[in-house]
Protein backbone atom coordinates (compact mmCIF):
# COMPACT_ATOMS: atom_id res chain seq x y z
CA UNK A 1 -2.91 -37.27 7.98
CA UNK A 2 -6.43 -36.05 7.89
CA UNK A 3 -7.17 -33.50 11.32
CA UNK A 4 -10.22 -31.66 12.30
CA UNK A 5 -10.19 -28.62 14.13
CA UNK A 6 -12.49 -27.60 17.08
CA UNK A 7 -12.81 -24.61 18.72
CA UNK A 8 -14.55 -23.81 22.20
CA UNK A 9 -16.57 -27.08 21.16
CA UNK A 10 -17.97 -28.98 24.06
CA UNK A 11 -17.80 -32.08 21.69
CA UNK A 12 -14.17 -31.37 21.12
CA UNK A 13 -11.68 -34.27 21.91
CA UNK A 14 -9.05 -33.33 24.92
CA UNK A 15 -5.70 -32.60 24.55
CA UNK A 16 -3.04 -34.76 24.73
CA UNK A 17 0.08 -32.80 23.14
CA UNK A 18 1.64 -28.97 22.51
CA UNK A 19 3.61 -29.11 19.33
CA UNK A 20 5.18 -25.93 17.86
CA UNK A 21 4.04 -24.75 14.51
CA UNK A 22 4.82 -22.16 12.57
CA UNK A 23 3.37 -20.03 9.64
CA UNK A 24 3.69 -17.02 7.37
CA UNK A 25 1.94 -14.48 5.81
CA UNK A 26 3.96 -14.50 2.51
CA UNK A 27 2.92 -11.47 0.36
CA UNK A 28 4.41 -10.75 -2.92
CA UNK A 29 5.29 -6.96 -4.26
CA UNK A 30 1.08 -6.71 -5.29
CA UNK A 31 0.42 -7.48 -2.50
CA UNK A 32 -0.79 -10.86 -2.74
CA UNK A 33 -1.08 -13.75 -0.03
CA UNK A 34 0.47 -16.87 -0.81
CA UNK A 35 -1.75 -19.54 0.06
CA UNK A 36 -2.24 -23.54 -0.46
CA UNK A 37 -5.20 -26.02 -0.39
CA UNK A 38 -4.46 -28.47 2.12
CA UNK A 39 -4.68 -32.33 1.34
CA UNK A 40 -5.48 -33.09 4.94
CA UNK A 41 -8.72 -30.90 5.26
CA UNK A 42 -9.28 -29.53 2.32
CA UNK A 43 -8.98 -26.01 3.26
CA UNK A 44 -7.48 -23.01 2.17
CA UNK A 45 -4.70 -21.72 4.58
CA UNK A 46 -1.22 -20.13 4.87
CA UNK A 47 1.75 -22.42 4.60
CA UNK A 48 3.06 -23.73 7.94
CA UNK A 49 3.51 -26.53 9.83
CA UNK A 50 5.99 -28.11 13.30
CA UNK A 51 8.87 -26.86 14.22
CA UNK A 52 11.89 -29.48 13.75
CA UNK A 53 14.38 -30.61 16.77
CA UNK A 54 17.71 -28.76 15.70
CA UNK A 55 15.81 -25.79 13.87
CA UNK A 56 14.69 -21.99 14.71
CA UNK A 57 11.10 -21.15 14.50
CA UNK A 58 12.15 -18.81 11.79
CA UNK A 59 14.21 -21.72 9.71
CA UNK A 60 11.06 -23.69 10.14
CA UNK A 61 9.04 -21.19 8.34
CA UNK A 62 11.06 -20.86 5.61
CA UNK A 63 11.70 -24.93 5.52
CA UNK A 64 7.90 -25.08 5.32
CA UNK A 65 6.92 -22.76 2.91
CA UNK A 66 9.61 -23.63 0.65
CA UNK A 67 8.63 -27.47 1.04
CA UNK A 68 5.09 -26.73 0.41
CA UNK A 69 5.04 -24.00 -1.99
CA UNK A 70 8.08 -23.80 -3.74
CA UNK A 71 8.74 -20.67 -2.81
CA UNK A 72 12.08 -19.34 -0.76
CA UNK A 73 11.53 -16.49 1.66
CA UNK A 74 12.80 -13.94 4.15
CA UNK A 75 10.98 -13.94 7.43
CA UNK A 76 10.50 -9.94 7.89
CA UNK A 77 8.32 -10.34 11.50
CA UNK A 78 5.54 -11.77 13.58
CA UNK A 79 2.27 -12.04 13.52
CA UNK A 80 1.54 -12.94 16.42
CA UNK A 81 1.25 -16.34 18.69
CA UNK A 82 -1.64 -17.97 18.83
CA UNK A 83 -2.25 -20.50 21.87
CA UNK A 84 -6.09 -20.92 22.84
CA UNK A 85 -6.20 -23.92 24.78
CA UNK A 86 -10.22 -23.10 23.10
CA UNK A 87 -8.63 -24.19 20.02
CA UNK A 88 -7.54 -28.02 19.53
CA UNK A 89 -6.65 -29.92 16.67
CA UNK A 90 -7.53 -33.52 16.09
CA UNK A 91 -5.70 -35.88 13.79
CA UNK A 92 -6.45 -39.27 13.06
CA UNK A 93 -3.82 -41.33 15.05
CA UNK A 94 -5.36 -40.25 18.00
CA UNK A 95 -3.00 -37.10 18.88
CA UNK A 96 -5.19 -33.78 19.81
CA UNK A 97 -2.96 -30.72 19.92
CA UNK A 98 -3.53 -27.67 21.66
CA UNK A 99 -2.97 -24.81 19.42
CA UNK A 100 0.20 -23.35 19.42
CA UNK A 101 1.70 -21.30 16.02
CA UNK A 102 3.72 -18.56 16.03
CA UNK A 103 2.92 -16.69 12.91
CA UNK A 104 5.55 -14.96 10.99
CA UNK A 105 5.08 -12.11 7.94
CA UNK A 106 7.58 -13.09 4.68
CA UNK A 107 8.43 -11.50 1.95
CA UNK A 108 9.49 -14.13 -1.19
CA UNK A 109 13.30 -14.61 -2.46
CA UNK A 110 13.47 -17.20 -5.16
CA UNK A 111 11.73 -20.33 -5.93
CA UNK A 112 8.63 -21.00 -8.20
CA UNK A 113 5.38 -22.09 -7.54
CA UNK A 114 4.66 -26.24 -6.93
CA UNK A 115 2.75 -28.46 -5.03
CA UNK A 116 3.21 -30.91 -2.67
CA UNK A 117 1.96 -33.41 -0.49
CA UNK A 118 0.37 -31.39 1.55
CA UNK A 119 -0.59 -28.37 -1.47
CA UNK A 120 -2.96 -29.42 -3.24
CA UNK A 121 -3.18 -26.00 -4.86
CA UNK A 122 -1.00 -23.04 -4.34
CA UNK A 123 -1.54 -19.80 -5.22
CA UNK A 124 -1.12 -15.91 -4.66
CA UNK A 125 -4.30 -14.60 -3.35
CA UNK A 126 -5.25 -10.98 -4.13
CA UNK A 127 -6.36 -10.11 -0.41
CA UNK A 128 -10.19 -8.75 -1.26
CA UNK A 129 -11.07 -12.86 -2.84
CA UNK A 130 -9.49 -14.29 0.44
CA UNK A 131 -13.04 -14.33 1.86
CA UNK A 132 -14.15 -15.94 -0.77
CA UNK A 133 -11.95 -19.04 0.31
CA UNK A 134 -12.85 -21.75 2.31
CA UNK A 135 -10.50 -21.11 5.28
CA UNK A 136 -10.84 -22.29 8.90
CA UNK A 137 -11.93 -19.99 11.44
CA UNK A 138 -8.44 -19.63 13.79
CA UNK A 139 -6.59 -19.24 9.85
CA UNK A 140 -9.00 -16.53 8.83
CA UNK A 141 -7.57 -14.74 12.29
CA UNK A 142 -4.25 -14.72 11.43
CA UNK A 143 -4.65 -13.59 7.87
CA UNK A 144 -6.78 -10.71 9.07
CA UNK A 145 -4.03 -10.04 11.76
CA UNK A 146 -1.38 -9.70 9.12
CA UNK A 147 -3.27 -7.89 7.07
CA UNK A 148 -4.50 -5.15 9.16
CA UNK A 149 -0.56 -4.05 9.68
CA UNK A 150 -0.34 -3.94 13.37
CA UNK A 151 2.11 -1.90 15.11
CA UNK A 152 2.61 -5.28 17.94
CA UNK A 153 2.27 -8.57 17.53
CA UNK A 154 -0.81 -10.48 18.42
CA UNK A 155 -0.36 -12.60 21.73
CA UNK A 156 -3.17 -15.09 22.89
């Protein structure tokens, strides 16, 4: 399903839903991000997606990395949580979602690299090319977040 993100754009659609998603920051022993080309946008991004009735936040990040990426991990800690009601996200049934993703570092277990319907591409990123990516705006955030090793998680 195709989705556009806005953020503090007066031109943005309002909201009319507040799923929970989740995401990781899956790095390997180099170092590396694992990262996938989404089908719906066509942007680079972390693996992630909605939590499931019946699951954890932390069993849905590992249910959606391993279903997009192939790739079975070990949720280590957060991120942060990201919810600017700035930053919506419009799909094309007509649902707008106000951001919220809890973002989770991983470490890999198992599992080898494949696509999926929603990977076009996956692969581990060295982090100095990451800029180099195409890679939304609130995406870029969290990467950086993760990246720069914070002592707390971020909260918005």
């Amino acid at each position: 399903m195709p989705k556009t993100d806005y953020y503090d754009d007066p031109r943005a659609p309002r909201a009319n839903s507040l799923v929970v998603a989740v995401a990781a920051i899956v790095r390997n022993e180099s170092g590396d991000v694992l990262m996938i080309e989404r089908t719906d946008n066509g942007l680079w991004a972390v693996p992630g997606g909605a939590q499931d009735i019946g699951e954890t936040t932390r069993e849905a990040a590992m249910r959606e990395i391993r279903e997009e990426t192939g790739i079975e991990v070990e949720v280590t800690g957060i991120v942060g949580i990201y919810s600017d009601p700035r930053h919506v996200i419009a799909y094309d049934d007509g649902e707008v979602r106000q951001e919220f993703s809890i973002v989770f570092h991983a470490q890999p277990t198992g599992g080898e690299l494949r696509t999926s319907s929603e990977s076009r591409r996956v692969h581990w990123v060295e982090p100095e090319h990451i800029e180099t990516l195409s890679i939304d705006s609130s995406m870029r955030l969290r990467i950086q977040h993760a990246l720069e090793n914070r002592a707390r998680p971020y909260l918005s």
